[in-house]
N, C-alpha and C. Protein backbone atom coordinates (compact mmCIF):
# COMPACT_ATOMS: atom_id res chain seq x y z
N UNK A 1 10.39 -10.92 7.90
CA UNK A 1 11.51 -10.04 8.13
C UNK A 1 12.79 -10.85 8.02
N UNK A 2 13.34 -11.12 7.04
CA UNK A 2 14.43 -11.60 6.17
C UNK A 2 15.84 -10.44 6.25
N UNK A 3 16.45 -11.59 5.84
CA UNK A 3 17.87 -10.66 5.57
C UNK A 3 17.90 -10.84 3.70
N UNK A 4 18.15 -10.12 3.35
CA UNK A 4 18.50 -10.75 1.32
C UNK A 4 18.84 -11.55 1.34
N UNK A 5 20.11 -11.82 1.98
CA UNK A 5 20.61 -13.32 1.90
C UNK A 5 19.36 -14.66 2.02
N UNK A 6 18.80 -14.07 2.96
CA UNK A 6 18.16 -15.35 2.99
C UNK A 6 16.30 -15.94 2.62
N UNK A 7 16.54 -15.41 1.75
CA UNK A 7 15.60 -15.18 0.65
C UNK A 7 15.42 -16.31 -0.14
N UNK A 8 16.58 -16.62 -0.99
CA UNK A 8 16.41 -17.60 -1.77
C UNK A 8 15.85 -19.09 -0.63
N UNK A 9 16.25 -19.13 0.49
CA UNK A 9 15.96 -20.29 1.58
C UNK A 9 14.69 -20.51 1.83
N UNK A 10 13.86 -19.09 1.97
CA UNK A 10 12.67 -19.03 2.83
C UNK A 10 11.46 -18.56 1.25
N UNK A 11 12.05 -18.49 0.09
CA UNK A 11 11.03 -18.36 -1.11
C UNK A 11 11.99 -19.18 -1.92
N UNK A 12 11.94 -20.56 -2.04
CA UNK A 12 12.89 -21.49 -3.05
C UNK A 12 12.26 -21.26 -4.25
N UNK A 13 10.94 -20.75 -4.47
CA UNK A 13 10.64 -20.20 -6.58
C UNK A 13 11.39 -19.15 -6.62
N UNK A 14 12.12 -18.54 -5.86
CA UNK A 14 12.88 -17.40 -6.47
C UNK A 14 14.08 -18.04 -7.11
N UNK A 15 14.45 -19.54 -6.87
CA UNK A 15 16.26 -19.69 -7.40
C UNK A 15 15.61 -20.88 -8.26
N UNK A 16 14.12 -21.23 -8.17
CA UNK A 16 13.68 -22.47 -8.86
C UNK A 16 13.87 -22.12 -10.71
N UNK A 17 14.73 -23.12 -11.44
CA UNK A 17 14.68 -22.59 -13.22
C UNK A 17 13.39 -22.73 -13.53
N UNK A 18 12.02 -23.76 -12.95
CA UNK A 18 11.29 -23.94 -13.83
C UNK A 18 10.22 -22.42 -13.44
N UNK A 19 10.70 -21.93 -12.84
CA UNK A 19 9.54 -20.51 -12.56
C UNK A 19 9.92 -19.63 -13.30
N UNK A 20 8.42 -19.28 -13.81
CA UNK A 20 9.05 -17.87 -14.74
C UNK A 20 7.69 -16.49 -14.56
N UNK A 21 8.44 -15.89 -14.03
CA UNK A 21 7.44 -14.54 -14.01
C UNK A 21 7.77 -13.27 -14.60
N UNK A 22 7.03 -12.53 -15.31
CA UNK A 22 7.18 -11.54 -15.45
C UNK A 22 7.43 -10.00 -15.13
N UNK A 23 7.53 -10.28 -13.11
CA UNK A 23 7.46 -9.09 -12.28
C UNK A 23 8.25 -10.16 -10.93
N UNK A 24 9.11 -9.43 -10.32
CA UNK A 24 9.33 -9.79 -8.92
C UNK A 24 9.60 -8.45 -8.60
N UNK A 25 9.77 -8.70 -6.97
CA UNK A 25 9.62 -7.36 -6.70
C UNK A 25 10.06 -7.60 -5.04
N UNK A 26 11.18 -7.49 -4.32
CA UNK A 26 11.70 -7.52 -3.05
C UNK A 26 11.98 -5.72 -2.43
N UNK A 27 11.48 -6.01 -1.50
CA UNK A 27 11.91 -4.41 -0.30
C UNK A 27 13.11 -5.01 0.25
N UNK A 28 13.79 -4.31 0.54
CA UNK A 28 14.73 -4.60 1.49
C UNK A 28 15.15 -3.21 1.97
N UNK A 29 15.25 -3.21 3.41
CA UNK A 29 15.61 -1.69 4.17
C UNK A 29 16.99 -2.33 4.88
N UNK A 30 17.56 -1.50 4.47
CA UNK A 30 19.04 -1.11 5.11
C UNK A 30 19.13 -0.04 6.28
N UNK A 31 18.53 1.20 6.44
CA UNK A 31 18.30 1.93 7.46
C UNK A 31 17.16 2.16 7.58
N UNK A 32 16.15 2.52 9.37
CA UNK A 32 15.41 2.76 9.14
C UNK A 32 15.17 3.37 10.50
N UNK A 33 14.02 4.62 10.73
CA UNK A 33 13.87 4.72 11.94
C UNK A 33 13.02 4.25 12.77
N UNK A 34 12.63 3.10 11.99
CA UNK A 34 11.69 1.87 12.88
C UNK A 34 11.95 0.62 12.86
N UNK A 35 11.37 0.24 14.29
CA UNK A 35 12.05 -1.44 14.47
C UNK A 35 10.98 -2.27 13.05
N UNK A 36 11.48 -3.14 12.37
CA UNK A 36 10.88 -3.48 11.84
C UNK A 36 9.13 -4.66 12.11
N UNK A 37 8.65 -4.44 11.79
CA UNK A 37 7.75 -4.87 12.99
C UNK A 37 6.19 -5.47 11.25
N UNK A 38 5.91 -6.94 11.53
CA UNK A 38 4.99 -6.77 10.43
C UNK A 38 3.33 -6.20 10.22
N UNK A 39 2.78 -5.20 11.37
CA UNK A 39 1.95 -4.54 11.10
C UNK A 39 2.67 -3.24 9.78
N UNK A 40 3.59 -2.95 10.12
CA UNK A 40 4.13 -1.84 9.70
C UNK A 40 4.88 -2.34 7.80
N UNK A 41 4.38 -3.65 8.08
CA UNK A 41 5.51 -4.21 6.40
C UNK A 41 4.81 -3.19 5.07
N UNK A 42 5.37 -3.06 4.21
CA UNK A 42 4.97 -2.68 2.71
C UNK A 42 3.57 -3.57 2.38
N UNK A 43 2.63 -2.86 2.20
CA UNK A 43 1.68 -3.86 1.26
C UNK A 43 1.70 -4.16 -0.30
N UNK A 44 2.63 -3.20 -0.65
CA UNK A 44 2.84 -3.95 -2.13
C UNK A 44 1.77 -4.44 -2.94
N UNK A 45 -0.14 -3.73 -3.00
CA UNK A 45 -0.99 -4.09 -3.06
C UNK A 45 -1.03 -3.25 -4.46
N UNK A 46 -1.06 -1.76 -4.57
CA UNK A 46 -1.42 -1.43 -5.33
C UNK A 46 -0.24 -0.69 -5.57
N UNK A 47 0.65 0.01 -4.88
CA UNK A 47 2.15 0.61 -5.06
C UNK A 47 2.72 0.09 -4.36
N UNK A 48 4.69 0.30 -4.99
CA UNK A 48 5.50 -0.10 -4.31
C UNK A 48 6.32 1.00 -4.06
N UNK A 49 6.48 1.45 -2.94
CA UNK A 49 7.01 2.86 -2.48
C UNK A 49 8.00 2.36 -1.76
N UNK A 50 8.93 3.42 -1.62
CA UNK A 50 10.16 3.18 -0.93
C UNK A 50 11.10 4.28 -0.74
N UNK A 51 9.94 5.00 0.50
CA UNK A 51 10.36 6.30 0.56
C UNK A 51 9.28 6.64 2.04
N UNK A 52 9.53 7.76 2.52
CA UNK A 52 9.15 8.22 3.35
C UNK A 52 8.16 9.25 2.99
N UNK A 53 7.00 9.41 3.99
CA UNK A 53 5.78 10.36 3.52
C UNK A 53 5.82 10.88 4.54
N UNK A 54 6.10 12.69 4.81
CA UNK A 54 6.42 13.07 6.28
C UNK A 54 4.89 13.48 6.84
N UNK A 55 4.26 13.73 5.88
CA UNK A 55 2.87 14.21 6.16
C UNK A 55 1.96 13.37 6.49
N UNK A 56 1.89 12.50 7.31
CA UNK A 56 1.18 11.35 7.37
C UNK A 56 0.14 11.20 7.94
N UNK A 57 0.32 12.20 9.05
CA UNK A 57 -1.07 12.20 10.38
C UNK A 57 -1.80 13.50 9.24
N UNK A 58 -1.35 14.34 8.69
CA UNK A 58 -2.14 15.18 7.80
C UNK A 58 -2.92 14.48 6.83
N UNK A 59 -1.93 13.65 5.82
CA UNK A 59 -3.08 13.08 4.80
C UNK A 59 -4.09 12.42 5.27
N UNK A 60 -4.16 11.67 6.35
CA UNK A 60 -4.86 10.93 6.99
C UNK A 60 -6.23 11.42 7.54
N UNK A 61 -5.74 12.71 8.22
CA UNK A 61 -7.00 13.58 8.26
C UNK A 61 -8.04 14.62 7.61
N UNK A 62 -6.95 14.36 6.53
CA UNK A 62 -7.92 15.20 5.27
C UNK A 62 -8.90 13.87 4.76
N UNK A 63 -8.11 12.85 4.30
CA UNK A 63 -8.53 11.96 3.95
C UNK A 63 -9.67 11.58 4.91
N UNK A 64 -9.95 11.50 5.72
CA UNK A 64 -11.39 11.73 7.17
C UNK A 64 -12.26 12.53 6.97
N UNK A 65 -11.61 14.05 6.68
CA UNK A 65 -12.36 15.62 6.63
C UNK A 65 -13.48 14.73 5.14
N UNK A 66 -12.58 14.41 4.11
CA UNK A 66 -13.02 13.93 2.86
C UNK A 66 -14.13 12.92 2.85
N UNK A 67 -14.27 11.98 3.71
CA UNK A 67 -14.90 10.78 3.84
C UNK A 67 -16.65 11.67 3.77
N UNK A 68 -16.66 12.77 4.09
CA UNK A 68 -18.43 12.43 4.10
C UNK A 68 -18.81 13.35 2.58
N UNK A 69 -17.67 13.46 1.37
CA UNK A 69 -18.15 14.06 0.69
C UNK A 69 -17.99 12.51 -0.50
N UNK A 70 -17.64 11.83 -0.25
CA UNK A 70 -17.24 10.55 -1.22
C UNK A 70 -18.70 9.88 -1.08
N UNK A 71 -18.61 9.63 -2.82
CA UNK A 71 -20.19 8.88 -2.99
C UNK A 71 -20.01 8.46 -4.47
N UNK A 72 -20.85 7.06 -4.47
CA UNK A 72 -20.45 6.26 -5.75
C UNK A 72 -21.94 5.41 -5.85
N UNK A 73 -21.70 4.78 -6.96
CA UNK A 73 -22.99 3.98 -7.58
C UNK A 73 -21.97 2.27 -7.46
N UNK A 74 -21.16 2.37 -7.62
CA UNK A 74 -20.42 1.22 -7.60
C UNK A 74 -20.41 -0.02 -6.44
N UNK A 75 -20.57 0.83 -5.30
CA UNK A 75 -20.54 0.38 -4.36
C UNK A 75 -22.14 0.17 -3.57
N UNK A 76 -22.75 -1.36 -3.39
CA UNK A 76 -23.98 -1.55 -2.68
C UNK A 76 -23.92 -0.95 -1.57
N UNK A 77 -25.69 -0.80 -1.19
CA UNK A 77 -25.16 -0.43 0.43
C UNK A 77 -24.46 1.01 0.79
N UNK A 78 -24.46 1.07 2.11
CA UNK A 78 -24.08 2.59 2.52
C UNK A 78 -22.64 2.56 2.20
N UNK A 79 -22.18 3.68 2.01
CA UNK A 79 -20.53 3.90 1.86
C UNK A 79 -19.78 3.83 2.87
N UNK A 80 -20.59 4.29 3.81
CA UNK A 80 -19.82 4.46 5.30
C UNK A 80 -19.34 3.13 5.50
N UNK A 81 -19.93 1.88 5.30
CA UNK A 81 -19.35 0.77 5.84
C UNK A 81 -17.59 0.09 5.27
N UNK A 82 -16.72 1.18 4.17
CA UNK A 82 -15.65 1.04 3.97
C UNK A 82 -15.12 2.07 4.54
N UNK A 83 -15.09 3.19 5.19
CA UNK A 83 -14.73 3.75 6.15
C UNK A 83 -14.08 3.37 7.47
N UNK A 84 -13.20 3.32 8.40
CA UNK A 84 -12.14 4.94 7.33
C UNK A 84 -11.28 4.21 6.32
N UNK A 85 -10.82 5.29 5.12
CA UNK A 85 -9.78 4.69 4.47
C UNK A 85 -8.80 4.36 4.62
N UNK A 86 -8.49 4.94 5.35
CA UNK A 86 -7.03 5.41 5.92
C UNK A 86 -6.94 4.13 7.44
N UNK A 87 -6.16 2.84 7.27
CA UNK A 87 -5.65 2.65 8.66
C UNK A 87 -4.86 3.50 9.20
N UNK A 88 -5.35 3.81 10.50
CA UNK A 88 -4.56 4.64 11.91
C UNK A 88 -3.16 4.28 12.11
N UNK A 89 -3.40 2.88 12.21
CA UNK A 89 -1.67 2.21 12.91
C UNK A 89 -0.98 2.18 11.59
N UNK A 90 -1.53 2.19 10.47
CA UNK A 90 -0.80 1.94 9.48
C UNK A 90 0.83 2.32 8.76
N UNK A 91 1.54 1.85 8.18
CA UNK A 91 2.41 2.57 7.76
C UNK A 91 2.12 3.58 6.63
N UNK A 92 3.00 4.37 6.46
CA UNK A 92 2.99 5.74 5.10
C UNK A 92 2.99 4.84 3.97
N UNK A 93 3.50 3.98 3.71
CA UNK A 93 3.25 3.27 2.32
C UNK A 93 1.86 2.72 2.39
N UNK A 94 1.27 2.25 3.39
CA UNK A 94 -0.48 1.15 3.35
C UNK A 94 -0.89 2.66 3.30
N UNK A 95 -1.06 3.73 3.98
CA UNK A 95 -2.17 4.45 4.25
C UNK A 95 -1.74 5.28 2.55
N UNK A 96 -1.03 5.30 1.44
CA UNK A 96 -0.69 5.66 0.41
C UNK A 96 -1.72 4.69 -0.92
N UNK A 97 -1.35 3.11 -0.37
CA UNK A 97 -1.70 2.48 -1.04
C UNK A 97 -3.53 1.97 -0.66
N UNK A 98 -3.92 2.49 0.27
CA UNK A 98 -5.56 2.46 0.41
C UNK A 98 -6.26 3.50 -0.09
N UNK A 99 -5.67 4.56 -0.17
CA UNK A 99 -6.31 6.26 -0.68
C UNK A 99 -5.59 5.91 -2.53
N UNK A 100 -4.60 5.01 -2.95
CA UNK A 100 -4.55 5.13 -3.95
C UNK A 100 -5.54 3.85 -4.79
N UNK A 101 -5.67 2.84 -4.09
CA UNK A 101 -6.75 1.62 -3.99
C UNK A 101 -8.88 2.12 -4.26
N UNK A 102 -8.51 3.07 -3.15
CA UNK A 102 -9.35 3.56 -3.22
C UNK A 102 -9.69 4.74 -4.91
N UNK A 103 -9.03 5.03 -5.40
CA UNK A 103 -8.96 6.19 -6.50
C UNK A 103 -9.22 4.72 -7.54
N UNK A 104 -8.43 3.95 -7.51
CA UNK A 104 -8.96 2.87 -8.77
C UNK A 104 -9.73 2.67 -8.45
N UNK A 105 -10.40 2.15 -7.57
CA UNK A 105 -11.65 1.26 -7.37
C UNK A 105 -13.14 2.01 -8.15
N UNK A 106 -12.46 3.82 -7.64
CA UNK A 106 -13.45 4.52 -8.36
C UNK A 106 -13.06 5.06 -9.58
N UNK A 107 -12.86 4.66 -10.17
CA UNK A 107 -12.61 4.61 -11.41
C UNK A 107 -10.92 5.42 -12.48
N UNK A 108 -10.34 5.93 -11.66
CA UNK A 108 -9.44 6.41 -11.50
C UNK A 108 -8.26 5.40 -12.46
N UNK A 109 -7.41 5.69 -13.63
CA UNK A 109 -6.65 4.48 -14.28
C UNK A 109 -5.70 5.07 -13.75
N UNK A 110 -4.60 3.67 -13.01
CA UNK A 110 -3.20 4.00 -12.03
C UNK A 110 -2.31 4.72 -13.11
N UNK A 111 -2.55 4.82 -14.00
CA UNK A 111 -1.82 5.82 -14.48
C UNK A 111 -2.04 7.18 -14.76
N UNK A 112 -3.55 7.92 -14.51
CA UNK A 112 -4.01 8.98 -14.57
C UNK A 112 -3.36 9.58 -14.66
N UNK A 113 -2.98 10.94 -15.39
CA UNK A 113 -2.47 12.21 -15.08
C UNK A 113 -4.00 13.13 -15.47
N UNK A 114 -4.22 14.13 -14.37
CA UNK A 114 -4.99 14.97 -14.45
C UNK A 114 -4.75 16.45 -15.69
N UNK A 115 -5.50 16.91 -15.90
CA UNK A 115 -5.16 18.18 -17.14
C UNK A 115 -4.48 19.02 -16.14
């Protein structure tokens, strides 16, 4: 939990010339209605969102209701043991980016559009 400013201090490959990447990618919140706290940080795993999801305790419980109809060949072993998908304490961006983690894993390309 950084200020922008002090970024370049606490990640010196960001101002280093000999680094070169093809993607960076910084959050930074200016308002928010939570203390910032790092259970709650962006996972930045599979999306980078930066926005609010008001429906949250809903998706969460569909996403539950859903859990005993999900079934795959991909995965050894019982399914139940990646259950639940959804972390509880989680923030709206992690519990976004595990149900969307979850859609690739099963085969789903992050760019899907459905017919």
């Amino acid at each position: 939990m950084l200020t922008t400013g002090q970024l370049p201090a606490f990640f010196p490959d960001l101002v280093d010339t000999r680094v070169e990447s093809a993607l960076a990618l910084v959050h930074s919140r200016f308002s928010t209605n939570t203390f910032p706290s790092w259970p709650l940080s962006h996972p930045f795993r599979y999306v980078a969102h930066n926005g609010e999801i008001n429906t949250v305790q809903g998706n969460r419980n569909w996403m539950r209701a859903r859990e005993a109809l999900l079934q795959t060949k991909l995965l050894p072993g019982e399914i139940d043991r990646i259950f639940p998908i959804c972390t509880a304490a989680a923030s709206d961006s992690a519990t976004f980016d595990e149900v969307l983690e979850l859609l690739h894993m099963g085969g789903y390309e992050l760019a899907y559009t459905p017919c």
